[in-house]
PDB file of N, CA and C in Angstrom:
ATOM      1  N   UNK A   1     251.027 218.303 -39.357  1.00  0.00           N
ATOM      2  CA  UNK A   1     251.638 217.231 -40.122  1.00  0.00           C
ATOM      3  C   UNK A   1     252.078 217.754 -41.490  1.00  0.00           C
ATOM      4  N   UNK A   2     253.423 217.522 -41.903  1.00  0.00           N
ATOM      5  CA  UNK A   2     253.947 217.503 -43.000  1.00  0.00           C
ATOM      6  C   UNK A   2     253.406 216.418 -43.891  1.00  0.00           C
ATOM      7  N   UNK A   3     252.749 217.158 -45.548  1.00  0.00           N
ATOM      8  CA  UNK A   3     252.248 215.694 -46.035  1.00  0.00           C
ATOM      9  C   UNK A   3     253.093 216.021 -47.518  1.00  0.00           C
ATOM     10  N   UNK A   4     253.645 215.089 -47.970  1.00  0.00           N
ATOM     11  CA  UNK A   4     254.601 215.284 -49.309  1.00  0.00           C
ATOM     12  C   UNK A   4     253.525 214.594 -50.506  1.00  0.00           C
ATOM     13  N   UNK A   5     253.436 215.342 -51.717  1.00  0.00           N
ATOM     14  CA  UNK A   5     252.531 214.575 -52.746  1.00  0.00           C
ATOM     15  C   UNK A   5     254.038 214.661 -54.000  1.00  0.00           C
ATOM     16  N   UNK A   6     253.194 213.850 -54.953  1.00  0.00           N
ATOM     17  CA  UNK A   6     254.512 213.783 -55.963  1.00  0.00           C
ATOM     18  C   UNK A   6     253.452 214.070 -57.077  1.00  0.00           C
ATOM     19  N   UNK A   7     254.318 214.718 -58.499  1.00  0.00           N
ATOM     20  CA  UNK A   7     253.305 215.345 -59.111  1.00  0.00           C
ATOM     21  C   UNK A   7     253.221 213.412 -60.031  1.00  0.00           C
ATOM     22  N   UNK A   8     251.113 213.485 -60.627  1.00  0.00           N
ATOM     23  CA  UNK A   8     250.889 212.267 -60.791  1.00  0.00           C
ATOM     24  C   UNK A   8     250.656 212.683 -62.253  1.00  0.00           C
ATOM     25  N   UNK A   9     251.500 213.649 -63.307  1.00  0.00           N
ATOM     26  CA  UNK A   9     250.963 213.487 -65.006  1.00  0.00           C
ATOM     27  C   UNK A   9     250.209 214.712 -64.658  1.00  0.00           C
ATOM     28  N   UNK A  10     249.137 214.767 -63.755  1.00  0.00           N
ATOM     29  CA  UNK A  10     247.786 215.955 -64.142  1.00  0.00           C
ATOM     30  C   UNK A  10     247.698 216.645 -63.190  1.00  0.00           C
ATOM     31  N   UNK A  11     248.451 216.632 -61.828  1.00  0.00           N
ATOM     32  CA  UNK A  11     248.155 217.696 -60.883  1.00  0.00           C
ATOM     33  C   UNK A  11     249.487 217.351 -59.837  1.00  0.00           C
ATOM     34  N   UNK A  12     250.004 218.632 -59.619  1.00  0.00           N
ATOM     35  CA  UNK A  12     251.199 218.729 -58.758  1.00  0.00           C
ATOM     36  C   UNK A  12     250.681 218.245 -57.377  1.00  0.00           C
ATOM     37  N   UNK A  13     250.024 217.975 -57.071  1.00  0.00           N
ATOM     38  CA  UNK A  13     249.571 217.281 -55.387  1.00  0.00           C
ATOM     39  C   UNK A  13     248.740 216.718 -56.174  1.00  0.00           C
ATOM     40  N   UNK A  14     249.400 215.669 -56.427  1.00  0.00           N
ATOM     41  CA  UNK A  14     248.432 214.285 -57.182  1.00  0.00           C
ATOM     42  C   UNK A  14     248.651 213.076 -56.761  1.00  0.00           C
ATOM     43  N   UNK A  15     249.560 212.417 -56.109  1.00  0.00           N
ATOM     44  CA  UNK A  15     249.649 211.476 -55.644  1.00  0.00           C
ATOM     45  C   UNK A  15     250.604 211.114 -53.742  1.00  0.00           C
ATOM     46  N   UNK A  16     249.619 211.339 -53.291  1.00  0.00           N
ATOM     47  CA  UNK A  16     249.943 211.445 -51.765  1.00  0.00           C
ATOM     48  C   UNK A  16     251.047 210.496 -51.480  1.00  0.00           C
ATOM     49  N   UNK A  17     252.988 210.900 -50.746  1.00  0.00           N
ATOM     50  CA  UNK A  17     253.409 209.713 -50.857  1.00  0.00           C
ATOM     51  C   UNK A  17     253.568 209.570 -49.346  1.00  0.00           C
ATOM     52  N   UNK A  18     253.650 210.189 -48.232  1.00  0.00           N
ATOM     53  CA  UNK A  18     254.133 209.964 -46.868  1.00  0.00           C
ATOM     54  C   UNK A  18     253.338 211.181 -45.678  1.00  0.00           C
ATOM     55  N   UNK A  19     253.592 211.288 -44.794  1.00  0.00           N
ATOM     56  CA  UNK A  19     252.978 212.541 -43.768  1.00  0.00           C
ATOM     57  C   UNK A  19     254.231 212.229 -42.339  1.00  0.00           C
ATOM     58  N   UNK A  20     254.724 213.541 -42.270  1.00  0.00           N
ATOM     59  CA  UNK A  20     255.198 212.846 -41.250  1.00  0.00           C
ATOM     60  C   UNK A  20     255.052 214.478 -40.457  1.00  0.00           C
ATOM     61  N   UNK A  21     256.345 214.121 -38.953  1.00  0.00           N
ATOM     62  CA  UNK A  21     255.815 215.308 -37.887  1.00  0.00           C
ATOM     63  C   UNK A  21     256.430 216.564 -38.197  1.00  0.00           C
ATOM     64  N   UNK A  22     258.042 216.307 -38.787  1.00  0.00           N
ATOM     65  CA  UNK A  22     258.842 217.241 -38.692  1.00  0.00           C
ATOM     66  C   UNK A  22     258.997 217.514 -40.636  1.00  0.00           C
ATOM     67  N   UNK A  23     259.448 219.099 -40.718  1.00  0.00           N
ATOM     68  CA  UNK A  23     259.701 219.323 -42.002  1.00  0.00           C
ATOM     69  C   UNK A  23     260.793 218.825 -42.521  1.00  0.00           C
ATOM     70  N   UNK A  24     262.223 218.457 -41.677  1.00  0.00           N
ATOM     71  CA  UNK A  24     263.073 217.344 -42.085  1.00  0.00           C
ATOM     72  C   UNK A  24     262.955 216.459 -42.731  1.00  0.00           C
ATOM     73  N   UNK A  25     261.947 215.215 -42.064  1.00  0.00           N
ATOM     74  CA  UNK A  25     261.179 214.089 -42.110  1.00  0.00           C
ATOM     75  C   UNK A  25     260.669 214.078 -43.591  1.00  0.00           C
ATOM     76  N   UNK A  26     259.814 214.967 -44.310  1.00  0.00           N
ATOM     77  CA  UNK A  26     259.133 215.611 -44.881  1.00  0.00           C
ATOM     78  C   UNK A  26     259.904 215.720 -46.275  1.00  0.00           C
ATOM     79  N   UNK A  27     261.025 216.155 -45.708  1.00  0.00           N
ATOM     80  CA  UNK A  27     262.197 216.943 -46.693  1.00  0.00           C
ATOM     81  C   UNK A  27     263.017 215.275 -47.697  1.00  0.00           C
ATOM     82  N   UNK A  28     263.726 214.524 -46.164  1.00  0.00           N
ATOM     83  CA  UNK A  28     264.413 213.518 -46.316  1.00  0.00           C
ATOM     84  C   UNK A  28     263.375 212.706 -47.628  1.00  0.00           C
ATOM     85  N   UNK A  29     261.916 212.326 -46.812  1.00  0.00           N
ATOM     86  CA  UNK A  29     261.291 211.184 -47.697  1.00  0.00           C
ATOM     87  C   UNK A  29     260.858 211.887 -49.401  1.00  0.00           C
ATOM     88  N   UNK A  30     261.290 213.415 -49.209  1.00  0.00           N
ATOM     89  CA  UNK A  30     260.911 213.802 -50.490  1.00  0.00           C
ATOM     90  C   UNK A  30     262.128 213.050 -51.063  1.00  0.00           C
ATOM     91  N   UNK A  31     263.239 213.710 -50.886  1.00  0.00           N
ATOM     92  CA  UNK A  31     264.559 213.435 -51.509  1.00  0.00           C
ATOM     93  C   UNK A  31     264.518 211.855 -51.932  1.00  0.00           C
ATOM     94  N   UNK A  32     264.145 211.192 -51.064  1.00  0.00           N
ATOM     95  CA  UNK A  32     264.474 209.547 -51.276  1.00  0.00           C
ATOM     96  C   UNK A  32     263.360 209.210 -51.979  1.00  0.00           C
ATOM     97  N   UNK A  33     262.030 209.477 -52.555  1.00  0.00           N
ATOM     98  CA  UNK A  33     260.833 208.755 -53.421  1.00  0.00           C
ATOM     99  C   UNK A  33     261.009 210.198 -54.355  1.00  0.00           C
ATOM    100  N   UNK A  34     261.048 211.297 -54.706  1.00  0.00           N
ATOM    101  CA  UNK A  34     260.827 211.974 -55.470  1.00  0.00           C
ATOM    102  C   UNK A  34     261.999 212.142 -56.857  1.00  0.00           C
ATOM    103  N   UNK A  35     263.166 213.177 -55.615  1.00  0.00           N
ATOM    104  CA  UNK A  35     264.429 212.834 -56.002  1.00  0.00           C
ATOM    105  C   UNK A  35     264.399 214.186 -56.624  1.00  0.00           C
ATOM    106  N   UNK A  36     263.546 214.835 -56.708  1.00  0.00           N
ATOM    107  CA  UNK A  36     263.965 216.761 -56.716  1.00  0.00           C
ATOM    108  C   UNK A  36     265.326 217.298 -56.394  1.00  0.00           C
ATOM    109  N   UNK A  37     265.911 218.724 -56.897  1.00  0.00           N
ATOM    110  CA  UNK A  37     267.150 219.404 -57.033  1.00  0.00           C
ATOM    111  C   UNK A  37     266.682 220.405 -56.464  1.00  0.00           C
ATOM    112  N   UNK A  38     265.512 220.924 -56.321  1.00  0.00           N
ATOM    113  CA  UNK A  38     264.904 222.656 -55.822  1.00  0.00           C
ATOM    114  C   UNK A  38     263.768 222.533 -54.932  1.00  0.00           C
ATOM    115  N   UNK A  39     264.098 223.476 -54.390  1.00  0.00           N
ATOM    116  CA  UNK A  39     263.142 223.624 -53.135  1.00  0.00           C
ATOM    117  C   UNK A  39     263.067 225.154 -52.901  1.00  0.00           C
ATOM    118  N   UNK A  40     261.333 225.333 -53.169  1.00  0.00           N
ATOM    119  CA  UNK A  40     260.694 227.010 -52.853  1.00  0.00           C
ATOM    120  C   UNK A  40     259.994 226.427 -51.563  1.00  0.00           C
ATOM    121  N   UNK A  41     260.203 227.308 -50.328  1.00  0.00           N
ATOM    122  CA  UNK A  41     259.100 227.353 -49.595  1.00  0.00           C
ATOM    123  C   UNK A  41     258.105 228.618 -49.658  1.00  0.00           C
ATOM    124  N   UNK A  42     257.160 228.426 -49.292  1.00  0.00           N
ATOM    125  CA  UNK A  42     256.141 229.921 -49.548  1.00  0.00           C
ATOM    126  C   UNK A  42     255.064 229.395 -48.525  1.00  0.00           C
ATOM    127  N   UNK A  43     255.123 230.414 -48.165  1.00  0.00           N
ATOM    128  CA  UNK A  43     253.911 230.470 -47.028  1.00  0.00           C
ATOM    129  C   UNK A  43     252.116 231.163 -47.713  1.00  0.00           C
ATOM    130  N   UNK A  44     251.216 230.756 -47.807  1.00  0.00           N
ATOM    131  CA  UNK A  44     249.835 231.148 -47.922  1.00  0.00           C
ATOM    132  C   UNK A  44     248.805 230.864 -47.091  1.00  0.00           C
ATOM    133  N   UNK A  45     248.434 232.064 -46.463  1.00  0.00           N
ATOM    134  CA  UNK A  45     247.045 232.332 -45.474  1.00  0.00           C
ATOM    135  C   UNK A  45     247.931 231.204 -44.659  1.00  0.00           C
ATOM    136  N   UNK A  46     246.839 229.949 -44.281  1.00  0.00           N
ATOM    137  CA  UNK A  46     247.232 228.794 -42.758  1.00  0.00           C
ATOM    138  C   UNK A  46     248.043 228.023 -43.886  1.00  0.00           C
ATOM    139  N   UNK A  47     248.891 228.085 -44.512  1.00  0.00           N
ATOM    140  CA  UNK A  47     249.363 226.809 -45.044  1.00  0.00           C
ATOM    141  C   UNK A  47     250.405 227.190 -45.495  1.00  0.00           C
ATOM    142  N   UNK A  48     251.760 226.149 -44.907  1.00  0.00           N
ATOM    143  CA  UNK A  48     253.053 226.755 -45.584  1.00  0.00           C
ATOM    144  C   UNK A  48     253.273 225.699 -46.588  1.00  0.00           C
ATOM    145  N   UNK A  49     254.186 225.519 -47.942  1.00  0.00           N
ATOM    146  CA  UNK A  49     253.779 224.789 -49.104  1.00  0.00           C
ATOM    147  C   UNK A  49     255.343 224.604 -49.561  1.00  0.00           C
ATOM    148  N   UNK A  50     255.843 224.188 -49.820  1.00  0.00           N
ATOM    149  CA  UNK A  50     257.200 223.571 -50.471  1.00  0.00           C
ATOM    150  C   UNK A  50     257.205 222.876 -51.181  1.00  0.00           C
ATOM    151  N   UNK A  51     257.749 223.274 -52.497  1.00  0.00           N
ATOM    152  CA  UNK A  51     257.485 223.181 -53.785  1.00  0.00           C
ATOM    153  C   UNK A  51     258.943 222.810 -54.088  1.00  0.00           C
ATOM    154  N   UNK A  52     258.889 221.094 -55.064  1.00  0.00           N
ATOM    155  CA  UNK A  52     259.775 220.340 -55.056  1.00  0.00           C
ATOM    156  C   UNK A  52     260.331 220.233 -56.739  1.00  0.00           C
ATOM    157  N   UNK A  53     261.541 220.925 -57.511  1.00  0.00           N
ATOM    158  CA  UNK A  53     261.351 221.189 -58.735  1.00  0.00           C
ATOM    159  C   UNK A  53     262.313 220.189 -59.233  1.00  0.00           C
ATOM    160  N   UNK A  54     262.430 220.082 -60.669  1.00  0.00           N
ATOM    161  CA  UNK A  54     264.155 219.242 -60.820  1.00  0.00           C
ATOM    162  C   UNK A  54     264.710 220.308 -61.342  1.00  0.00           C
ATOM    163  N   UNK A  55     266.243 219.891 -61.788  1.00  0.00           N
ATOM    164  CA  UNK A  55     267.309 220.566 -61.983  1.00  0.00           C
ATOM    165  C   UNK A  55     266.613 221.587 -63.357  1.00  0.00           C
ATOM    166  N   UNK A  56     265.396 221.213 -63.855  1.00  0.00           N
ATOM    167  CA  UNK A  56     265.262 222.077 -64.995  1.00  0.00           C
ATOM    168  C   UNK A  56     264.095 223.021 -64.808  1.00  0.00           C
ATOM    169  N   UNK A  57     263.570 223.053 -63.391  1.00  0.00           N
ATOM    170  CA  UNK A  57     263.046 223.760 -62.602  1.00  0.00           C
ATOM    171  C   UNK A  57     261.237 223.654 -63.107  1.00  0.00           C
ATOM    172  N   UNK A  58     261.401 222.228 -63.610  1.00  0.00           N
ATOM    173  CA  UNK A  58     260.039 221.639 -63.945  1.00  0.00           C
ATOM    174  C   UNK A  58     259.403 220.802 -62.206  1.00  0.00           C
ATOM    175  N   UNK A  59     257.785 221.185 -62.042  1.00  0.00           N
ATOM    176  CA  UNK A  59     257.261 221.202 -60.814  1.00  0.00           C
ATOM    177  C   UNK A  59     257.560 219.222 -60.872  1.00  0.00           C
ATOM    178  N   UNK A  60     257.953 218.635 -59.637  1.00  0.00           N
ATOM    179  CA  UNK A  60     257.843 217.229 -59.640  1.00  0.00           C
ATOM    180  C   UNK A  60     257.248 217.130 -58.591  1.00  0.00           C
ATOM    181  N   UNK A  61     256.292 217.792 -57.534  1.00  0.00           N
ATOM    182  CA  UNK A  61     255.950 217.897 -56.261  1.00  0.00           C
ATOM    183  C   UNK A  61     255.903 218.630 -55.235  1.00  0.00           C
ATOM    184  N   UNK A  62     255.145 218.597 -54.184  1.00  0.00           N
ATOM    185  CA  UNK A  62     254.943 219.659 -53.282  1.00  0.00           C
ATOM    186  C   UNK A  62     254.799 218.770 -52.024  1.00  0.00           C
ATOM    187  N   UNK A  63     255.139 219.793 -50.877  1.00  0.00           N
ATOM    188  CA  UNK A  63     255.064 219.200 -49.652  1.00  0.00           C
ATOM    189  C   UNK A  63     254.083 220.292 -48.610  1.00  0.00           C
ATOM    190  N   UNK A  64     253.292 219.891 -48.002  1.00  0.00           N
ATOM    191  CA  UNK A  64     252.138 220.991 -47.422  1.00  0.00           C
ATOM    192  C   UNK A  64     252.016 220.933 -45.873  1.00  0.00           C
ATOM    193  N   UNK A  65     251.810 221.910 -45.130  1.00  0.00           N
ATOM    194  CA  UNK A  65     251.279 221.828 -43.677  1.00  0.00           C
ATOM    195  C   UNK A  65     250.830 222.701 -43.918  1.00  0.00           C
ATOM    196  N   UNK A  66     249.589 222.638 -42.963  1.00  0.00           N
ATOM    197  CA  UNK A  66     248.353 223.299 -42.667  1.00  0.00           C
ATOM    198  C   UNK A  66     248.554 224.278 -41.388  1.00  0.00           C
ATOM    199  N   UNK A  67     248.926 224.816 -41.346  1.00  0.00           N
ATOM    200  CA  UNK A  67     248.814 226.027 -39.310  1.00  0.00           C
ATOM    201  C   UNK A  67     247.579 225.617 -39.107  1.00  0.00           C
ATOM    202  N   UNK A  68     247.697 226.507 -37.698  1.00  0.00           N
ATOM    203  CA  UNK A  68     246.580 227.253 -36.997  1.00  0.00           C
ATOM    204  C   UNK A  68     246.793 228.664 -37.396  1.00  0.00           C
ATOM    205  N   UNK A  69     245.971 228.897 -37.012  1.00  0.00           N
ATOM    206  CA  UNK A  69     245.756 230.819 -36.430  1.00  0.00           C
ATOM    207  C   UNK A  69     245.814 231.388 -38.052  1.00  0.00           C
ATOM    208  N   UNK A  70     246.076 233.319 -37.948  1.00  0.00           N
ATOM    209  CA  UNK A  70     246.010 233.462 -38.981  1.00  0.00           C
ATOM    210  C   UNK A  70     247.594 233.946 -39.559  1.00  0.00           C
ATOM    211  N   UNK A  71     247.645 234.469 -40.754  1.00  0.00           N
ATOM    212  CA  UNK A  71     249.090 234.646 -41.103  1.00  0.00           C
ATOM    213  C   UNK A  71     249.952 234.948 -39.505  1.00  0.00           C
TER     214      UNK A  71
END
């Protein structure tokens, strides 16, 4: 599951806004409640992480899935 947080003032995965199946899904509901310009994906150990910036490349949110297995 794709889960999107929006940053809440004190922590960039601070306020949980949606979960859905596909990274599309994921992508779309960022765009429409967040409203971010940039998008890093980065992969770490089981967890790939997409990192949601604005146009001034200040953090406004992240979007997370968890794998299986290892890298």
């Amino acid at each position: 599951m794709w889960k999107v947080f929006k940053y809440n003032g004190e922590y960039i995965q601070g306020t949980f806004i949606s979960k859905h199946s596909s990274e599309n899904a994921a992508l779309k509901a960022a765009k429409k409640s967040i409203g971010h310009t940039h998008t890093e994906k980065k992969k770490v150990n089981n967890e790939i992480r997409i990192w949601l910036d604005s146009i001034e490349h200040t953090p406004m949110g992240v979007i997370i899935k968890n794998t299986r297995g290892s890298n």
